[in-house]
Protein backbone atom coordinates (compact mmCIF):
# COMPACT_ATOMS: atom_id res chain seq x y z
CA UNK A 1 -47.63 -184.28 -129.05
CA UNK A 2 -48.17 -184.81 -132.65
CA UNK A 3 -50.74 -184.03 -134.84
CA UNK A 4 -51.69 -185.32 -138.75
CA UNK A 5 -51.75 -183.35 -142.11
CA UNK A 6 -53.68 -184.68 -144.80
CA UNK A 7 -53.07 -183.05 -148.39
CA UNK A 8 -56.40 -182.24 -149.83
CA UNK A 9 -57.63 -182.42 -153.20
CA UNK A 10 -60.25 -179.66 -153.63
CA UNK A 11 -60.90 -180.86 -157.47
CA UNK A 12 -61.72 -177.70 -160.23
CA UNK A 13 -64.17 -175.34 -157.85
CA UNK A 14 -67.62 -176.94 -157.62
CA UNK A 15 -67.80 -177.70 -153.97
CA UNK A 16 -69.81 -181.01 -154.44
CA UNK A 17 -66.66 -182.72 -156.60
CA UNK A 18 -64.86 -182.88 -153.74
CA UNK A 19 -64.74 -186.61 -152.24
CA UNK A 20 -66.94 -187.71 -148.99
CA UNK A 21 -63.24 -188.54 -148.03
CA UNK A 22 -62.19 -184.91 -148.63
CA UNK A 23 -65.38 -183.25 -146.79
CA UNK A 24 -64.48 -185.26 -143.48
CA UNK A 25 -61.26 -184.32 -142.80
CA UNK A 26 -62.43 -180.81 -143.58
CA UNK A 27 -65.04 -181.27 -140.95
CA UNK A 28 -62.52 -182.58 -138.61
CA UNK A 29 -60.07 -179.86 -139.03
CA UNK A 30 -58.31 -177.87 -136.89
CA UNK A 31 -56.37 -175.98 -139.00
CA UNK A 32 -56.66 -175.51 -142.77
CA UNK A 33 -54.01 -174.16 -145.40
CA UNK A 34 -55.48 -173.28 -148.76
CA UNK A 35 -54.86 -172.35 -152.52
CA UNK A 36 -56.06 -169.22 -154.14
CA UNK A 37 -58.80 -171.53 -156.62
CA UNK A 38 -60.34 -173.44 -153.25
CA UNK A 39 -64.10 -171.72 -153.26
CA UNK A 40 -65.41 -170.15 -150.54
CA UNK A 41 -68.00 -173.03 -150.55
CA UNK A 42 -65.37 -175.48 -150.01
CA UNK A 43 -63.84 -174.12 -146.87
CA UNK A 44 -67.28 -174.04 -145.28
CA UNK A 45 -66.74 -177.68 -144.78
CA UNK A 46 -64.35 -176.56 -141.98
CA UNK A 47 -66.69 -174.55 -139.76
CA UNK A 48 -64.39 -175.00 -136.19
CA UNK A 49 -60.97 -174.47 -138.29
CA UNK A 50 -58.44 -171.50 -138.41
CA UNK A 51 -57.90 -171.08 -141.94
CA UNK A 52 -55.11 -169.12 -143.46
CA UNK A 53 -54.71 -168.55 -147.39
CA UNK A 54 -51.52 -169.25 -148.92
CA UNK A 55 -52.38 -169.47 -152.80
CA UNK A 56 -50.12 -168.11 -155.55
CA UNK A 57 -52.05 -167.08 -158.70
CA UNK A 58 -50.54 -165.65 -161.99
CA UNK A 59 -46.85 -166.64 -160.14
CA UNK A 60 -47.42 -164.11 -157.02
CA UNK A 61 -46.91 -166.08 -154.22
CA UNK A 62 -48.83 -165.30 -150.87
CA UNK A 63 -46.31 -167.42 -149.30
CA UNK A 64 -43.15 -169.04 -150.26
CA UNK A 65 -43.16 -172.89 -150.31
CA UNK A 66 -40.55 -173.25 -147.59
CA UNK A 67 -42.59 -171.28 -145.32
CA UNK A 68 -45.75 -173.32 -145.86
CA UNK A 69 -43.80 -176.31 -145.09
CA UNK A 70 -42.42 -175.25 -141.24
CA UNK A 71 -46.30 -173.93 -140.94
CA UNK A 72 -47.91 -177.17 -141.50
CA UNK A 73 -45.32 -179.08 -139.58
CA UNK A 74 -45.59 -176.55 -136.94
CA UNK A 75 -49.18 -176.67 -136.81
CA UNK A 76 -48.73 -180.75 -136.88
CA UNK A 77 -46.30 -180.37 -133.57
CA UNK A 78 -48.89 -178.74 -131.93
CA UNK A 79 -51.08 -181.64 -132.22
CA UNK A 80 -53.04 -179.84 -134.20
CA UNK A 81 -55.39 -181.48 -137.38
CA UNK A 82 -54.14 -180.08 -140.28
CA UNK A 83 -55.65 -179.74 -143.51
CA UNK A 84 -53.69 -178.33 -146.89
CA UNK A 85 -56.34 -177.89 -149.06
CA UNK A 86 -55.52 -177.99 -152.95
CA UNK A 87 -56.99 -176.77 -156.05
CA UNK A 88 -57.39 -180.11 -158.07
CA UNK A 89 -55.28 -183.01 -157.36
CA UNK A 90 -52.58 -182.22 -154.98
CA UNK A 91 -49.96 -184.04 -157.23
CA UNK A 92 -50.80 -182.66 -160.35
CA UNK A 93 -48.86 -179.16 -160.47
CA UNK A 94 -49.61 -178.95 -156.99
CA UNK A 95 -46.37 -179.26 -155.25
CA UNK A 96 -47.62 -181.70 -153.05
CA UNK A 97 -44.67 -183.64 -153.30
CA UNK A 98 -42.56 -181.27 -152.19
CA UNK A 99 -44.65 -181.07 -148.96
CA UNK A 100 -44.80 -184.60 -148.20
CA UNK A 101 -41.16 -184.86 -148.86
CA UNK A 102 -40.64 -181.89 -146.27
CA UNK A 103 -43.03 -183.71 -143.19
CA UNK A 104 -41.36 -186.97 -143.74
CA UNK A 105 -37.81 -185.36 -143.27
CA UNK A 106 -39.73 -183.80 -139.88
CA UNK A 107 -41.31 -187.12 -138.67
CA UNK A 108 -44.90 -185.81 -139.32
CA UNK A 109 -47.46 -188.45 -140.15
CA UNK A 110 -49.20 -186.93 -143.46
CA UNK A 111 -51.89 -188.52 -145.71
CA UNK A 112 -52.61 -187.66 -149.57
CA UNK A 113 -56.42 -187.54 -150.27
CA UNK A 114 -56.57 -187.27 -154.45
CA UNK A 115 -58.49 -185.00 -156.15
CA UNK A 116 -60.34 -184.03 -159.45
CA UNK A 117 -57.62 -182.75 -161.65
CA UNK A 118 -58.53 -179.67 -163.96
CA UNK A 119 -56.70 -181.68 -166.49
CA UNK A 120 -59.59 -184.06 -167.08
CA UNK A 121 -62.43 -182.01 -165.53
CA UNK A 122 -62.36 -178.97 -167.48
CA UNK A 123 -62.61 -180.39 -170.92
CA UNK A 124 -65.44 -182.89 -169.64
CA UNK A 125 -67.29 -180.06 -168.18
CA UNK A 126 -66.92 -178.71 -172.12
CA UNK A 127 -68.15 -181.44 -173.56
CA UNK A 128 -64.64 -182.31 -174.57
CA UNK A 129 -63.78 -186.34 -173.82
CA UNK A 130 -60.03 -186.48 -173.68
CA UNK A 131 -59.70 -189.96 -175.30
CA UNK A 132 -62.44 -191.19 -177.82
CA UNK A 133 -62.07 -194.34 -179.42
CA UNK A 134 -61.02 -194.02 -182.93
CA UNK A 135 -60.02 -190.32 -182.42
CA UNK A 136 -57.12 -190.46 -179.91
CA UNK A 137 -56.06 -193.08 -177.35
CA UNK A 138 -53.66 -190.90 -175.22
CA UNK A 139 -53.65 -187.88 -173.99
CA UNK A 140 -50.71 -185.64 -172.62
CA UNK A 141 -51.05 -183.18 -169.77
CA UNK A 142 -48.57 -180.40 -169.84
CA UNK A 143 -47.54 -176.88 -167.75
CA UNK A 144 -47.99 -174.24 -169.74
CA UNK A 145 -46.21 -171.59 -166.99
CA UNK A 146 -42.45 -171.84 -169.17
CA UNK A 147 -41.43 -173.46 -172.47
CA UNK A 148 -38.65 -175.32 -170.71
CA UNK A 149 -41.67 -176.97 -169.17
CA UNK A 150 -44.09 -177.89 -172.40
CA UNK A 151 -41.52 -177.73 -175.37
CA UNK A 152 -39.58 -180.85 -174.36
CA UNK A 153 -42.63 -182.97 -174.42
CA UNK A 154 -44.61 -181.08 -177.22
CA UNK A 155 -41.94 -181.28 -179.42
CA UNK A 156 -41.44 -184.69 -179.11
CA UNK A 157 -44.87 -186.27 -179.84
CA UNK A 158 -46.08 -187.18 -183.35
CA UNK A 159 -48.47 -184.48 -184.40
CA UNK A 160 -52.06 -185.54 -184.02
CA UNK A 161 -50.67 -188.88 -181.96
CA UNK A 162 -52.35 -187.88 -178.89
CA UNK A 163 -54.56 -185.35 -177.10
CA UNK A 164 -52.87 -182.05 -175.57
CA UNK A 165 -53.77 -180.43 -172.20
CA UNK A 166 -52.12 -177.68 -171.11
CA UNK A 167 -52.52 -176.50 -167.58
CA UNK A 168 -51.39 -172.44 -166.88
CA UNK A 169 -50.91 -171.75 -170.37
CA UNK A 170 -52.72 -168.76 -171.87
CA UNK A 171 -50.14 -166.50 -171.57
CA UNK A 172 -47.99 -168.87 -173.78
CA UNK A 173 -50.57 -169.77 -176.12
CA UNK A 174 -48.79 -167.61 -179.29
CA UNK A 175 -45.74 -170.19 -178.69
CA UNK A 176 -47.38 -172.96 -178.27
CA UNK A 177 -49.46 -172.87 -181.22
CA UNK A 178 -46.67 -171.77 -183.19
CA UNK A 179 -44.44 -174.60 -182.21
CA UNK A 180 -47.08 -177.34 -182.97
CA UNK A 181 -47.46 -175.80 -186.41
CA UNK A 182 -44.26 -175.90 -186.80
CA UNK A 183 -44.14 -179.29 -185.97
CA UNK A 184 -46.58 -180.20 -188.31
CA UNK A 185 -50.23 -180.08 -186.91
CA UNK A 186 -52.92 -178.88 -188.89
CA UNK A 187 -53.62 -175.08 -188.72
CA UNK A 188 -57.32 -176.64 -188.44
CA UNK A 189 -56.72 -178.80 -185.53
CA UNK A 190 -59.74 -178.13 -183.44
CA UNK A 191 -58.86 -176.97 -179.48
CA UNK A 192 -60.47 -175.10 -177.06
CA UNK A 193 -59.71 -172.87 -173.81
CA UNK A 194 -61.99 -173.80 -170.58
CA UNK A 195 -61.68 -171.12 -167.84
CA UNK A 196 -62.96 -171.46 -164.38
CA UNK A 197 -64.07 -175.07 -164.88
CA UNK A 198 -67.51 -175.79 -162.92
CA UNK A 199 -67.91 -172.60 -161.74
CA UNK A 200 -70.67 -170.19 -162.43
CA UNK A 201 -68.57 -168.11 -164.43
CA UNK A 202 -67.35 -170.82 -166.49
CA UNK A 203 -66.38 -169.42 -169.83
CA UNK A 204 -65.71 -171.67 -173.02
CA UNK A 205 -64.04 -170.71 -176.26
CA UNK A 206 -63.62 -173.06 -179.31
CA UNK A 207 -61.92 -172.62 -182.44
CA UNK A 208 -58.73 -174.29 -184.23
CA UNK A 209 -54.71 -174.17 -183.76
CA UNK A 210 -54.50 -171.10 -186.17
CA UNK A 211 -56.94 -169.40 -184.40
CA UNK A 212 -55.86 -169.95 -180.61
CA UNK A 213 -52.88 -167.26 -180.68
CA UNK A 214 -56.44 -164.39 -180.91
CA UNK A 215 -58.24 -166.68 -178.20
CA UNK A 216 -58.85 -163.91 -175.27
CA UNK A 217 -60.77 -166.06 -172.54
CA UNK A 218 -62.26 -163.58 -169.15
CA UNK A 219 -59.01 -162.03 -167.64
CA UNK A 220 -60.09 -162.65 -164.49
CA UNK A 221 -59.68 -166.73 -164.68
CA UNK A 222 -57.43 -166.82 -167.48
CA UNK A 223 -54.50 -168.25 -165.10
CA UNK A 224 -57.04 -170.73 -164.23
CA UNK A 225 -57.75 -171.75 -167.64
CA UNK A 226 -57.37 -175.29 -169.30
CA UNK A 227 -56.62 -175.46 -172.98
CA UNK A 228 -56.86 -178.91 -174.84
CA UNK A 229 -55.80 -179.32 -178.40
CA UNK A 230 -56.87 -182.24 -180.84
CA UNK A 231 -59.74 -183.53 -182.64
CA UNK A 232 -61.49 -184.79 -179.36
CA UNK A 233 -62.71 -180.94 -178.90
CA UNK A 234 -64.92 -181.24 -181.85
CA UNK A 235 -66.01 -184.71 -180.92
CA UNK A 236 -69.66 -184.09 -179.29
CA UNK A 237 -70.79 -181.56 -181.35
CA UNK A 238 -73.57 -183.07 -182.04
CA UNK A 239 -74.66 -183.95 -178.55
CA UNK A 240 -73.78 -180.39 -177.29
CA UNK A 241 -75.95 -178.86 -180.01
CA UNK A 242 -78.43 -180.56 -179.18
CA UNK A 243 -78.20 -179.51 -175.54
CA UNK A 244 -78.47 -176.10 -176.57
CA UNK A 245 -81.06 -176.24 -178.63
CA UNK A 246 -83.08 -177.51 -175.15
CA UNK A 247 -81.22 -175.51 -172.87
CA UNK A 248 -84.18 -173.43 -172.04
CA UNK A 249 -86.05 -176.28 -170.30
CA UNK A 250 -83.43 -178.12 -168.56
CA UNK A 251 -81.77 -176.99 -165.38
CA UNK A 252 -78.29 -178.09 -166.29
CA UNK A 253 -75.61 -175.32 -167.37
CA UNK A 254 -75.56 -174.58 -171.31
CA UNK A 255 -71.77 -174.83 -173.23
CA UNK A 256 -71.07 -171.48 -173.80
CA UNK A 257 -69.02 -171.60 -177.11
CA UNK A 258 -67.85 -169.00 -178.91
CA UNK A 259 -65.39 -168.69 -182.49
C-alpha cells in the first residue's frame, strides 16, 4: 500500500501566508516532517498528525538529508499521508529537489505545494520592493552560507545593475560587502538586514554597504535573516515615515529601523 508526500511551503513564519492549498494537506495529514523556522502556529494545522522535527539551523543538522529521505518514503510505504513541511518555498534553498529526486527513484507519488519565499517576503514586510521601476528591474537572490556559493554570481553582475538578496548570510556579511566594494558599488549603497520576517520579533536594520560589515541584527534569528542590497531599500521612505508617524493609531506592525 502506498501513500502520498506533498512538499510543503510554510512561507517566512506568519501562519496565515501559508496557502488554503498548504493548510489542507496539513489538515489531512498523517504524518508531518518539519524545518526548524515552521511556527508552532503552523503545525497546528495538523491536529491528528505525528510530527517529528528535522530542521538544521546555523548548519547543525537534526537529521541528515539521506535519512529524511528513507523516512518520508518509509512513512509513504506505509500508506501513510505525508507532509514535509518547509520554511519558505521548498525549492528555494530548501533541498526539495533533492527529495523529490529521492521518491521518484523509490516509486513514491509526491506533490510540490510552493511557498512564500523569504527572498521576496522579508524585504516587502520592510517596506523594501525588490524591483521599482526606474530604480532596478532585476533582482538576484543569492546563499549567503559559503563564498563559493555568492562570489561567482556577485562578482559577475554590473554594480548597481540589479537588486541583491542574500539568504543565510550574516555571518558573511564583512566579505560580502567588501567584495561589492571592491567591485565597484558605492560605499553609500543603501541595504538592509530583515530578521525573522513576519514574526513578532521581527527586527529591521537599515544603513548603507560601508556600514553593513557593524550591522549586528538579534542573535537569536540572525541565521534566519534576509539582507537586500541596492537603492530599492531606500525607496519608500517616505511612505514608511509616514506610517510611523501614525503608528500609534493603527493596528498594523510599525518598521522598526535602526542606523
Amino acid at each position: 500500500m502506498s501513500g502520498r508526500v506533498s512538499l510543503v511551503g510554510a512561507g517566512p513564519g506568519d501562519p496565515e501566508l501559508l496557502t488554503l492549498k498548504a493548510v489542507r494537506r496539513l489538515s489531512e495529514a498523517q504524518f508531518v516532517l518539519y524545518d526548524a523556522l515552521v511556527s508552532p502556529e503552523a503545525l497546528a494545522y495538523a491536529p491528528r498528525a505525528r510530527r517529528l522535527f528535522v530542521g538544521k539551523r546555523a548548519g547543525c543538522a537534526a537529521m541528515p538529508q539521506d535519512e529524511i529521505n528513507r523516512l518520508l518514503i518509509r512513512a509513504a510505504r506505509r500508506g501513510d499521508r505525508v507532509v514535509r513541511l518547509k520554511g519558505g518555498d521548498p525549492f528555494v534553498f530548501g533541498r526539495g529537489g533533492e527529495e523529490v529526486l529521492a521518491l521518484a527513484e523509490a516509486g513514491i507519488p509526491c506533490e510540490v505545494i510552493p511557498g512564500v519565499t523569504s527572498a521576496v517576503a522579508a524585504p516587502l514586510l520592510a517596506g523594501i520592493p525588490v524591483t521599482h521601476r526606474g530604480v532596478s528591474s532585476a533582482f538576484v537572490v543569492v546563499s549567503g552560507h559559503s563564498a563559493a556559493a555568492y562570489r561567482p554570481v556577485l562578482m559577475s553582475l554590473e554594480p548597481h545593475s540589479a537588486t541583491i538578496v542574500v539568504m543565510m548570510g550574516i555571518a558573511h556579511r564583512v566579505e560580502i560587502a567588501g567584495g561589492l566594494l571592491v567591485a565597484g558599488w558605492s560605499p553609500t549603497t543603501p541595504c538592509a538586514i530583515v530578521a525573522a520576517a513576519s514574526r513578532d520579533e521581527e527586527r529591521v536594520w537599515r544603513g548603507t554597504l560601508a556600514e553593513l560589515t557593524a550591522a549586528e541584527p538579534d542573535t537569536d534569528s540572525a541565521d534566519a535573516a534576509t539582507m537586500v542590497i541596492g537603492d530599492v531599500v531606500d525607496v519608500l521612505s517616505v511612505a514608511r515615515s509616514l506610517q510611523q508617524q501614525d503608528v500609534n493609531s493603527r493596528s498594523s506592525r510599525p518598521y522598526v529601523c535602526s542606523r
